[in-house]
Each structure stands twice: as C-alpha cells, then as structure tokens.
PDB file of N, CA and C in Angstrom:
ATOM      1  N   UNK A   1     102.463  32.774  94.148  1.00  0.00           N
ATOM      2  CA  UNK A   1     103.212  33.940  93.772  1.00  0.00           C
ATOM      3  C   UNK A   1     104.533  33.939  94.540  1.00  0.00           C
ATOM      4  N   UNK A   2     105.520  34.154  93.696  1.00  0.00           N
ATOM      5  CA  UNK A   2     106.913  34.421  94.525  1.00  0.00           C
ATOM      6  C   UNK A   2     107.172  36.034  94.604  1.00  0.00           C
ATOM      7  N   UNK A   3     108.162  35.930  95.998  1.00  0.00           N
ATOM      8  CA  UNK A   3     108.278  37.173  96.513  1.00  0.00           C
ATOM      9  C   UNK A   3     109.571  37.565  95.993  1.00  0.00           C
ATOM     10  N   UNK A   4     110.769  38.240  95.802  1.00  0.00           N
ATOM     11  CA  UNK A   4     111.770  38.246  95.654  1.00  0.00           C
ATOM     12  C   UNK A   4     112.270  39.460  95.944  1.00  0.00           C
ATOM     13  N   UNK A   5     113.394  39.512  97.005  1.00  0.00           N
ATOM     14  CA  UNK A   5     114.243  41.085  97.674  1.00  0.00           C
ATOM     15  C   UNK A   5     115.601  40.572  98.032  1.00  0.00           C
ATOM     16  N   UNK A   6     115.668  41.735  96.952  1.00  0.00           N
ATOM     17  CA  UNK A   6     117.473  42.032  97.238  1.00  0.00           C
ATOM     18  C   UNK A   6     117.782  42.643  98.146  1.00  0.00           C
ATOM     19  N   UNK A   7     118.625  42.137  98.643  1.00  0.00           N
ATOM     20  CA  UNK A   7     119.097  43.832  99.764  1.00  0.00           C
ATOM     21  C   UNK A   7     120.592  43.595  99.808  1.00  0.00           C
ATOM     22  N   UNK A   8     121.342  45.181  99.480  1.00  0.00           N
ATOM     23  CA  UNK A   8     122.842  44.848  99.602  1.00  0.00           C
ATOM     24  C   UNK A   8     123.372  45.434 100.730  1.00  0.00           C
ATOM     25  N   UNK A   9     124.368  45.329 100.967  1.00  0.00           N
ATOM     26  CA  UNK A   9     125.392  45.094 102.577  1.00  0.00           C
ATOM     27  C   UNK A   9     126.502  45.273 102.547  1.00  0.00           C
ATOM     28  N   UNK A  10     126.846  46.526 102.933  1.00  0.00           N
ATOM     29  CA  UNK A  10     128.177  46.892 102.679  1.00  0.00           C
ATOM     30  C   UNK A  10     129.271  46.146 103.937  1.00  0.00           C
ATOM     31  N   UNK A  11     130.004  45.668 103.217  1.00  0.00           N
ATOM     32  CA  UNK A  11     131.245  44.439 103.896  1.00  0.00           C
ATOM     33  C   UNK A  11     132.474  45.056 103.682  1.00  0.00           C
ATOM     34  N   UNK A  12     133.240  44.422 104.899  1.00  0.00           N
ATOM     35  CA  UNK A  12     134.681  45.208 104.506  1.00  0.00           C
ATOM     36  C   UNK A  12     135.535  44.234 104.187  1.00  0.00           C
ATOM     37  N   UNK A  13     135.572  42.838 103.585  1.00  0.00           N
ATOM     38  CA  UNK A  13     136.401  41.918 103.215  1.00  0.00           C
ATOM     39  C   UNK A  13     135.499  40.961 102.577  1.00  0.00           C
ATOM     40  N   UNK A  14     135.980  39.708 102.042  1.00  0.00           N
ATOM     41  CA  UNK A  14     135.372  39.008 100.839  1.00  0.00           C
ATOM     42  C   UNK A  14     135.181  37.220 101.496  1.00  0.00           C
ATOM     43  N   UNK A  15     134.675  37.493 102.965  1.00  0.00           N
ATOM     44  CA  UNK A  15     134.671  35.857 103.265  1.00  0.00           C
ATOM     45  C   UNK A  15     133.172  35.886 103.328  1.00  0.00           C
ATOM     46  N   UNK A  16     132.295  35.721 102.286  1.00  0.00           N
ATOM     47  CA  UNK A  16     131.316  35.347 102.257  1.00  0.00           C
ATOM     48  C   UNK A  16     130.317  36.083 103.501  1.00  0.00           C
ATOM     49  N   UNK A  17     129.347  35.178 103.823  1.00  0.00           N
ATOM     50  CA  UNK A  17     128.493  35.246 105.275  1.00  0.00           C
ATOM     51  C   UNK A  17     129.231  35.620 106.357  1.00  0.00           C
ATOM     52  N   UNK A  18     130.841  35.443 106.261  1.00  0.00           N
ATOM     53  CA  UNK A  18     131.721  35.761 107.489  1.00  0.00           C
ATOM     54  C   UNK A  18     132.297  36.951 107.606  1.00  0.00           C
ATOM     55  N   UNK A  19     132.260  37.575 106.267  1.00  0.00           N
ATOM     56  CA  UNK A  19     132.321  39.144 106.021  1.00  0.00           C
ATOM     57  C   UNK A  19     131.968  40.244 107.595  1.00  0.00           C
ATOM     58  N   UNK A  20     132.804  40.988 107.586  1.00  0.00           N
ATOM     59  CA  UNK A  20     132.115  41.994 108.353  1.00  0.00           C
ATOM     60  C   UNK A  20     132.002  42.671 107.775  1.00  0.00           C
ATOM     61  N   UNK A  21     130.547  43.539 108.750  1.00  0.00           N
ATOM     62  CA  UNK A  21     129.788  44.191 107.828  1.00  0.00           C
ATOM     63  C   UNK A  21     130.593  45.778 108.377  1.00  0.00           C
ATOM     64  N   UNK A  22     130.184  46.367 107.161  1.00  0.00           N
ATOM     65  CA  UNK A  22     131.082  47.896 107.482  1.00  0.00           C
ATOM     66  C   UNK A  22     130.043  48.780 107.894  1.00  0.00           C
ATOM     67  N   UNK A  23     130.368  50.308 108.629  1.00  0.00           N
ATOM     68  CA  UNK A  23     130.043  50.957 109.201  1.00  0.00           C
ATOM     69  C   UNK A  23     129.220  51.948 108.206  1.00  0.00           C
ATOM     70  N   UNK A  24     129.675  52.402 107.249  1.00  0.00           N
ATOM     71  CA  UNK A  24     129.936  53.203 106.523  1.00  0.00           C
ATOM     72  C   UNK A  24     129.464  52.696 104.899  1.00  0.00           C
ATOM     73  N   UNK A  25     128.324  52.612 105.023  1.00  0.00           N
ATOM     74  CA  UNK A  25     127.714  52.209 103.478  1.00  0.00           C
ATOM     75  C   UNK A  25     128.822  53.411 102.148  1.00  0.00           C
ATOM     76  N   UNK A  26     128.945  53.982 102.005  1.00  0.00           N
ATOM     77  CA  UNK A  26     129.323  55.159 101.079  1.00  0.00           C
ATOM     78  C   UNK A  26     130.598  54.553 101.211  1.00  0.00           C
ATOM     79  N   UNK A  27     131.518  54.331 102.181  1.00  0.00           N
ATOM     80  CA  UNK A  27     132.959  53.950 102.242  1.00  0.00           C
ATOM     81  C   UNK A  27     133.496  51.895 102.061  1.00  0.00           C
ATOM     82  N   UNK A  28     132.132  51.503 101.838  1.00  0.00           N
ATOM     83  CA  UNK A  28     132.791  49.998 102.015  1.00  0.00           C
ATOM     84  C   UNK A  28     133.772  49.507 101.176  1.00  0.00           C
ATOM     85  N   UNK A  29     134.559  48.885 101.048  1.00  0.00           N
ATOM     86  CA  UNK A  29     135.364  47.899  99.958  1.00  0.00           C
ATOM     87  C   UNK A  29     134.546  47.529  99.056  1.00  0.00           C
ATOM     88  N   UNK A  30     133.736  46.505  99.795  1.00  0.00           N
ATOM     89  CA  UNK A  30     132.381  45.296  98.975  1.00  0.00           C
ATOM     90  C   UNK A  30     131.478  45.723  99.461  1.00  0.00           C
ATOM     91  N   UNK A  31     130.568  45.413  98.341  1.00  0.00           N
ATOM     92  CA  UNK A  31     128.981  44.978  98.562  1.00  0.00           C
ATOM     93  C   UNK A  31     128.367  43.598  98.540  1.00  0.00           C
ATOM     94  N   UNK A  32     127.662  42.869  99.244  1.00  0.00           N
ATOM     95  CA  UNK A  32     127.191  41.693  99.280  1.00  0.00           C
ATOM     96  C   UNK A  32     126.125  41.739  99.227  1.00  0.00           C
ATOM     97  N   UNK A  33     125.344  40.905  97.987  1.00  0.00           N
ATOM     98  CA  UNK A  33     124.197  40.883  97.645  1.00  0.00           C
ATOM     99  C   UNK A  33     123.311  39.858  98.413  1.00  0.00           C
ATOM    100  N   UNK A  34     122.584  40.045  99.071  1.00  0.00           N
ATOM    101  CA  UNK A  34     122.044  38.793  99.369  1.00  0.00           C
ATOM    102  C   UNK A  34     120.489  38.699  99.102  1.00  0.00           C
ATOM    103  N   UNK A  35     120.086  37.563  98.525  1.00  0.00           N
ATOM    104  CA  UNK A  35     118.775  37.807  97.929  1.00  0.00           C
ATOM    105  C   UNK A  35     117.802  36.813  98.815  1.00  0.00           C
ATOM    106  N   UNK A  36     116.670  36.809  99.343  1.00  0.00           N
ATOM    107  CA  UNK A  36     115.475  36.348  99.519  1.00  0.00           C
ATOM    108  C   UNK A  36     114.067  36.310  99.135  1.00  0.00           C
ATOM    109  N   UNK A  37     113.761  35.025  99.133  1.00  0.00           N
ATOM    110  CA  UNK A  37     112.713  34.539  98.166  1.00  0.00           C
ATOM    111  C   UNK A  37     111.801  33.659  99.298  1.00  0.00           C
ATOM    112  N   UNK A  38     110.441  34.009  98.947  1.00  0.00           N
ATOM    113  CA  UNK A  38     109.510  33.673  99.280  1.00  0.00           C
ATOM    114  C   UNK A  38     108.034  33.335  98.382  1.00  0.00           C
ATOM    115  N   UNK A  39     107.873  32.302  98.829  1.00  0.00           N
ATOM    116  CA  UNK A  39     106.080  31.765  98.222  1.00  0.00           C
ATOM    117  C   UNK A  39     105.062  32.052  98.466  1.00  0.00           C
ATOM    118  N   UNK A  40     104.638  32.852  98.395  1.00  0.00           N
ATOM    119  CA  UNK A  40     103.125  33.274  99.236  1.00  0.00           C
ATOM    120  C   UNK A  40     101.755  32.881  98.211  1.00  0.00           C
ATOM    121  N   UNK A  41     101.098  32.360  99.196  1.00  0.00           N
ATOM    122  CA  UNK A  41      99.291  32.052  98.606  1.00  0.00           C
ATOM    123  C   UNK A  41      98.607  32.922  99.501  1.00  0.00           C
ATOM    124  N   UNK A  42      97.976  33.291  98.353  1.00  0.00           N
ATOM    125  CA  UNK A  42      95.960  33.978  98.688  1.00  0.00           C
ATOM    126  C   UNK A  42      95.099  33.707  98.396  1.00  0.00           C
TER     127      UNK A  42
END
C-alpha cells in the first residue's frame, strides 16, 4: 500500500528547496507543494 501527503509551505520567493519559508501562512507570495510518498506492508 502507498502512503501519499501533501503538505503546502508558505515561501516568500521562488528558488525551489532554497525558498524561505514565510512567517505568515495567510500573507505568503508562494506556496510550495511538497509531496511525500511512502510504501508500507502489513
């Protein structure tokens, strides 16, 4: 079974992973999506 979570991140400029992240979710410029995925067995 795969796992899959989004979680977004409010950034105040557009360099990727190098983005800083902003203070102020409600006020950011950008949002950066970043998604993780996982395999899990039971």
């Amino acid at each position: 079974m795969r796992v899959i979570v989004r979680v977004l991140i409010p950034v105040l400029d557009e360099n990727g992973e190098q983005s800083r992240i902003s203070p102020h979710f409600g006020r950011a410029p950008y949002l950066a999506l970043w998604t993780l995925m996982r395999t899990v067995k039971y």
